[in-house]
Protein backbone atom coordinates (compact mmCIF):
# COMPACT_ATOMS: atom_id res chain seq x y z
CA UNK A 1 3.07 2.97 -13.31
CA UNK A 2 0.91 5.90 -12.54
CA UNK A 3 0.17 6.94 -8.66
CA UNK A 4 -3.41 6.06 -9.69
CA UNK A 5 -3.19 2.73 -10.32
CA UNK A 6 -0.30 1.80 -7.51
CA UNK A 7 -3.24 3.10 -5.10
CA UNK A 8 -5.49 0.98 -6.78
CA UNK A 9 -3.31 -2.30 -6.45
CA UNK A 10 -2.60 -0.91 -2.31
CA UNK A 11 -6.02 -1.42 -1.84
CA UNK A 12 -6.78 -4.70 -3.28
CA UNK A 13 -3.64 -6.18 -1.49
CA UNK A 14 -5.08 -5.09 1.46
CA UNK A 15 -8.60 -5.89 0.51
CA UNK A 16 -7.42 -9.56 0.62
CA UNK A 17 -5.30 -9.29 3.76
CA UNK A 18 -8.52 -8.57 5.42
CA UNK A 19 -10.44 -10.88 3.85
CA UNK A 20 -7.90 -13.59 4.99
CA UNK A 21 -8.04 -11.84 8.74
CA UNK A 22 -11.86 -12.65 8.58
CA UNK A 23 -11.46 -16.00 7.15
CA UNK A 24 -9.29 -17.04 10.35
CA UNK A 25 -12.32 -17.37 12.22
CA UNK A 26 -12.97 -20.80 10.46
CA UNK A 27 -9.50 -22.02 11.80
CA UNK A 28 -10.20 -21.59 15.84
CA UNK A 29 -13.62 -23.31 16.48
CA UNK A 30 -15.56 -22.06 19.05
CA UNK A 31 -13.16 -19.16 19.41
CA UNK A 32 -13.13 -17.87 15.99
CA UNK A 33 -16.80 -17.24 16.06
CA UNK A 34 -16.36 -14.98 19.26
CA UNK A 35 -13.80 -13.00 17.14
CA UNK A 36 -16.19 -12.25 14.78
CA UNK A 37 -18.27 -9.83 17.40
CA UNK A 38 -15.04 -8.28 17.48
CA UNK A 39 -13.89 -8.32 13.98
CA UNK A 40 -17.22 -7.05 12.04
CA UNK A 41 -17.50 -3.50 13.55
CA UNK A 42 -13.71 -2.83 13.10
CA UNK A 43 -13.83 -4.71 9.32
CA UNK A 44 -17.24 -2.37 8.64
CA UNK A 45 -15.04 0.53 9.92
CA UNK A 46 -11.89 -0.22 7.85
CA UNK A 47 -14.19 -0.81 4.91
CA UNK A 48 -15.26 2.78 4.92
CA UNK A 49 -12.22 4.37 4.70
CA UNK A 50 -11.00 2.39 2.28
CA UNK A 51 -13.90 3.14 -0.03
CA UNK A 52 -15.29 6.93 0.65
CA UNK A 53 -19.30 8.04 -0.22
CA UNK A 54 -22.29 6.37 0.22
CA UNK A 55 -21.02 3.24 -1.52
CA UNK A 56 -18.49 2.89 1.29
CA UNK A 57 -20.70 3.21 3.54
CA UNK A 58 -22.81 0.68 2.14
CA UNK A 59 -19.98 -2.02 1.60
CA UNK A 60 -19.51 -1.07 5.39
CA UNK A 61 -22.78 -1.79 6.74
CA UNK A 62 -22.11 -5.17 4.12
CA UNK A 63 -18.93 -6.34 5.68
CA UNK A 64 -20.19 -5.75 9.51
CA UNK A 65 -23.36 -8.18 8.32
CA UNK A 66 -21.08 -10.52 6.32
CA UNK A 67 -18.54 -10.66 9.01
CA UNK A 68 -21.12 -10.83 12.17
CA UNK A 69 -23.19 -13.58 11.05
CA UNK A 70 -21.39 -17.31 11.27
CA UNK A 71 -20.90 -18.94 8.29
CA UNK A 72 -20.45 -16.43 6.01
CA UNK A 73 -16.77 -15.30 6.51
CA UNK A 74 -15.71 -17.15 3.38
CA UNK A 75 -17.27 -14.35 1.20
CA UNK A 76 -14.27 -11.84 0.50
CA UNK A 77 -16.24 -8.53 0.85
CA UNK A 78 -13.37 -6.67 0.73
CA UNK A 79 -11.66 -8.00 -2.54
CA UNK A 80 -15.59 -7.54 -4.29
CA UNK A 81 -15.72 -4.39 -3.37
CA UNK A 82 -12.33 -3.63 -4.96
CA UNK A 83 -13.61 -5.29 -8.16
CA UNK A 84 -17.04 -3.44 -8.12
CA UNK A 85 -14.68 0.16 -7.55
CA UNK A 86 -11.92 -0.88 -9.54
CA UNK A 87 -12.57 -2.91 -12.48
CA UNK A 88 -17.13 -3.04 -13.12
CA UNK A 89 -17.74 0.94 -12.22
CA UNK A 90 -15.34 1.94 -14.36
CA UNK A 91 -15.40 0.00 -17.31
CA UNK A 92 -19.42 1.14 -17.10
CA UNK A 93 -18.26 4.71 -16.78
């Protein structure tokens, strides 16, 4: 297995351990929703180093929304965004 792709399966593994971290919220009610002010800035944050550019940027400014407004958590930005990078952009390239 090429470097390449083991990078490539490092990110989606974490991809969905952050997606589950978000998720939590929905498990603690009342509390989990005050996590959220904390998670979205650092899951925004974490999203742009994970994916460089402008497109990681975007996804970043995506996952603070996503992850900052209740109700929403159960959308796994992180393991999209790993599809879009991974799997759509390139088979388009």
């Amino acid at each position: 297995m090429s470097k390449d792709i083991k990078y490539n399966y490092k990110n989606l593994f974490l991809g969905m351990l952050f997606d589950a971290i978000g998720m939590l919220s929905f498990t603690l009610p009342y509390i989990g929703e005050f996590s959220d002010v904390i998670w979205a800035p650092l899951a925004g944050w974490i999203m742009t180093r994970m994916y460089k550019d402008k497109i990681g940027k975007a996804a970043g400014i995506v996952t603070f929304i996503e992850e900052l407004v209740p109700g929403l958590d159960f959308i796994p930005t992180f393991t999209l965004m790993w599809l879009y990078t991974y799997v759509i952009k390139r088979k388009y390239n």
